[in-house]
Protein backbone atom coordinates (compact mmCIF):
# COMPACT_ATOMS: atom_id res chain seq x y z
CA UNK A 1 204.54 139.96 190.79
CA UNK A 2 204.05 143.40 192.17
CA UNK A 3 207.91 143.28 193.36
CA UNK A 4 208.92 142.01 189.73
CA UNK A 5 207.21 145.24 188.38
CA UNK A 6 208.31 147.83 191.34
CA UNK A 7 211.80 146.41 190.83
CA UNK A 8 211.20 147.19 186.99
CA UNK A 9 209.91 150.30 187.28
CA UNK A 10 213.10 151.21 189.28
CA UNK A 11 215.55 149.20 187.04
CA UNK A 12 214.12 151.67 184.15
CA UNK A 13 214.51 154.90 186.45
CA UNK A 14 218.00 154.74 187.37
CA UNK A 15 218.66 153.50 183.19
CA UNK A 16 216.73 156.99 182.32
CA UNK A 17 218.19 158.97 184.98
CA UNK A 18 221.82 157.58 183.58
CA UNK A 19 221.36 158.45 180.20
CA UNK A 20 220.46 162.07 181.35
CA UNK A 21 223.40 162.13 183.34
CA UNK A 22 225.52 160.97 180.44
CA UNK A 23 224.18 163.51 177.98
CA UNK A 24 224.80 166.08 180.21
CA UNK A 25 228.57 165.22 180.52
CA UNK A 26 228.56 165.11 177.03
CA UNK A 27 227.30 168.55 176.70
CA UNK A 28 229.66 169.77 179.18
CA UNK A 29 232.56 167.96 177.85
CA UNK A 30 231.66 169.55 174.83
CA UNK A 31 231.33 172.71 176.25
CA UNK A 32 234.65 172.78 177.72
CA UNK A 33 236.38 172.27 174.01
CA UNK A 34 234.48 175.06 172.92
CA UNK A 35 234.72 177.65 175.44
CA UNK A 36 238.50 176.88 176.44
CA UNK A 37 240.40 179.62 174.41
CA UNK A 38 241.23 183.30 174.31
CA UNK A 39 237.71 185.04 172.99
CA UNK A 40 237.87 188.95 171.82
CA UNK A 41 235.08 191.26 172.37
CA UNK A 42 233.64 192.11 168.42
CA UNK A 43 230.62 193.87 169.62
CA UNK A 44 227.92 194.17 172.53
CA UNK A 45 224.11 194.55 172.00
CA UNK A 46 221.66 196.51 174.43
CA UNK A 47 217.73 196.47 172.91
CA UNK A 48 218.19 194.73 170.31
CA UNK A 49 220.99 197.33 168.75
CA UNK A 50 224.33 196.19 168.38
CA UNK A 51 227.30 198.67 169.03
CA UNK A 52 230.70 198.25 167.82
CA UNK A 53 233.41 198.25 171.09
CA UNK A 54 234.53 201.92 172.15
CA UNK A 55 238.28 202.50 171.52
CA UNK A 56 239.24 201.52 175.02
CA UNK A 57 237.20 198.24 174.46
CA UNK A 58 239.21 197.33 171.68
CA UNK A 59 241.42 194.94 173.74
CA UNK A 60 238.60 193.27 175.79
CA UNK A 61 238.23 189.73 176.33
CA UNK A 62 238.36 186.83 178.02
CA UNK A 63 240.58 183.74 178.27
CA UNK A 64 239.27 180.87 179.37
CA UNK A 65 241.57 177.64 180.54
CA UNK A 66 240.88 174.24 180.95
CA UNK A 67 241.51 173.89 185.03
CA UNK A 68 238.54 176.31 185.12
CA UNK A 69 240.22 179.68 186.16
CA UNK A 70 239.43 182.71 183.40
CA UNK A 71 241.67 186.16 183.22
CA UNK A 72 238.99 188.74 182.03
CA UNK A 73 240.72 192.35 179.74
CA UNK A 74 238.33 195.22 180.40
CA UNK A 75 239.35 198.52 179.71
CA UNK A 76 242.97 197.45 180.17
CA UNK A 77 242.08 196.15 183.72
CA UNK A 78 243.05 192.65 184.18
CA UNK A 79 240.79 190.35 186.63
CA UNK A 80 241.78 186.38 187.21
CA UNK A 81 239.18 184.72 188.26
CA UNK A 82 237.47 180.73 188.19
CA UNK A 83 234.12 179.91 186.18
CA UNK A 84 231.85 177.26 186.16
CA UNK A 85 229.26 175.93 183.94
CA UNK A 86 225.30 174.69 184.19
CA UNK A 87 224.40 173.02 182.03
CA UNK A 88 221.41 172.49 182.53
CA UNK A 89 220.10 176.18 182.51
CA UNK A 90 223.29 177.09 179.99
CA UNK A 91 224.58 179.73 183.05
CA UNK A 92 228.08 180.03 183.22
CA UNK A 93 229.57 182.01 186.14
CA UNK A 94 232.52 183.38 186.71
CA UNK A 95 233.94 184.45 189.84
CA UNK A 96 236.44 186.68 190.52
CA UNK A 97 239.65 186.47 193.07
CA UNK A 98 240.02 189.48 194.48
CA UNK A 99 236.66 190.77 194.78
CA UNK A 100 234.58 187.60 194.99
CA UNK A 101 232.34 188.99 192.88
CA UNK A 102 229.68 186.83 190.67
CA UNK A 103 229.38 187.16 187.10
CA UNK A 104 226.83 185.32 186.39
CA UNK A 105 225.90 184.83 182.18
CA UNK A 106 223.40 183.06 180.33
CA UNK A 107 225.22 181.50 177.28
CA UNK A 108 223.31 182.47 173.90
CA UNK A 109 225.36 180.72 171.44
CA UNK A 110 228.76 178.97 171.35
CA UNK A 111 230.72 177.37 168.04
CA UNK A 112 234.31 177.50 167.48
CA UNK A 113 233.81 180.65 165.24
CA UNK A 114 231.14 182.67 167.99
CA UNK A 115 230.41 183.05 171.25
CA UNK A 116 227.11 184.50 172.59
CA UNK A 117 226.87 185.50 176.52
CA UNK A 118 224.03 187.94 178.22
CA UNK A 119 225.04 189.24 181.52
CA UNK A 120 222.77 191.63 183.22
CA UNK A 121 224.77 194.39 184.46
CA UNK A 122 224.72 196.10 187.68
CA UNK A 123 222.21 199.04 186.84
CA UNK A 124 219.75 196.12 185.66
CA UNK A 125 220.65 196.49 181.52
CA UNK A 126 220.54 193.53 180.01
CA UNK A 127 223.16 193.22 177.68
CA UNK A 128 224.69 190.51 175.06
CA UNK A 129 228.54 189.92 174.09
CA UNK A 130 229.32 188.98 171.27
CA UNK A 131 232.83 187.78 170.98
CA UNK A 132 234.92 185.79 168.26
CA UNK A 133 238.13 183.84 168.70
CA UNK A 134 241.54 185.36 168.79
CA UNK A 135 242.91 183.82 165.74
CA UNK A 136 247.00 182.10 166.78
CA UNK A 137 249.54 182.96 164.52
C-alpha cells in the first residue's frame, strides 16, 4: 500500500511538473509571435519621467527574427546580435557578436501594439523603453 501511494504521489509530480512545463512553452511560444518584428524606439523613461527620443534617437530600434538573432539601430550604429528569453523571470538577453557583450532586460509589457523593456545601463540608471511597432506599408 505504501508503494501504491509513493508511486501516486510521483505519478501526480511528473503530471504537475508537465503542465508547468507546457505552460511555459506556451508562454514562450507566445512570446516569440509577439516579440518577432521590427520595434521603434517612441520614448525612454528614467524616475518615473518619460522623455521623448533625442533627434539622433529618432531611428532607434530593434529587429527581432524568429531564428533568435536581433540587429539593434542606436544612434545610427548598427549591432547584430542573438537573444534569448526566460521565461520564467520575463529576462530577455541579448548578446551581441562582435563585442560579446550582455544586454540583459527585464520585459515590462509586450502586446502587438507595445513593448515595455528595463535595462539597467552601465552607470547603474535604471531605465525603461518604450517602443511601438514599425507599421509595413
Amino acid at each position: 500500500m505504501k508503494k501504491l501511494l509513493l508511486l501516486g504521489t510521483i505519478l501526480t509530480a511528473l503530471l504537475f511538473i508537465s503542465k508547468i512545463s507546457s505552460g511555459q512553452d506556451k508562454i514562450t511560444k507566445n512570446f516569440y509571435e509577439l516579440i518577432c518584428k521590427e520595434w521603434k524606439l517612441q520614448s525612454y523613461e528614467e524616475k518615473g519621467k518619460k522623455f521623448p527620443p533625442v533627434p539622433e534617437q529618432k531611428g532607434d530600434k530593434m529587429i527581432f527574427y524568429k531564428d533568435n538573432k536581433v540587429k539593434s539601430i542606436e544612434s545610427g550604429y548598427i549591432q547584430n546580435g542573438i537573444w534569448k528569453y526566460e521565461a520564467t523571470k520575463s529576462i530577455l538577453t541579448v548578446i551581441d557578436n562582435d563585442t560579446k557583450e550582455k544586454a540583459v532586460m527585464k520585459v515590462i509589457k509586450l502586446t502587438n501594439d507595445e513593448c515595455i523593456l528595463e535595462y539597467k545601463d552601465p552607470e547603474g540608471t535604471l531605465l525603461k523603453m518604450h517602443m511601438l511597432p514599425v507599421k509595413k506599408v
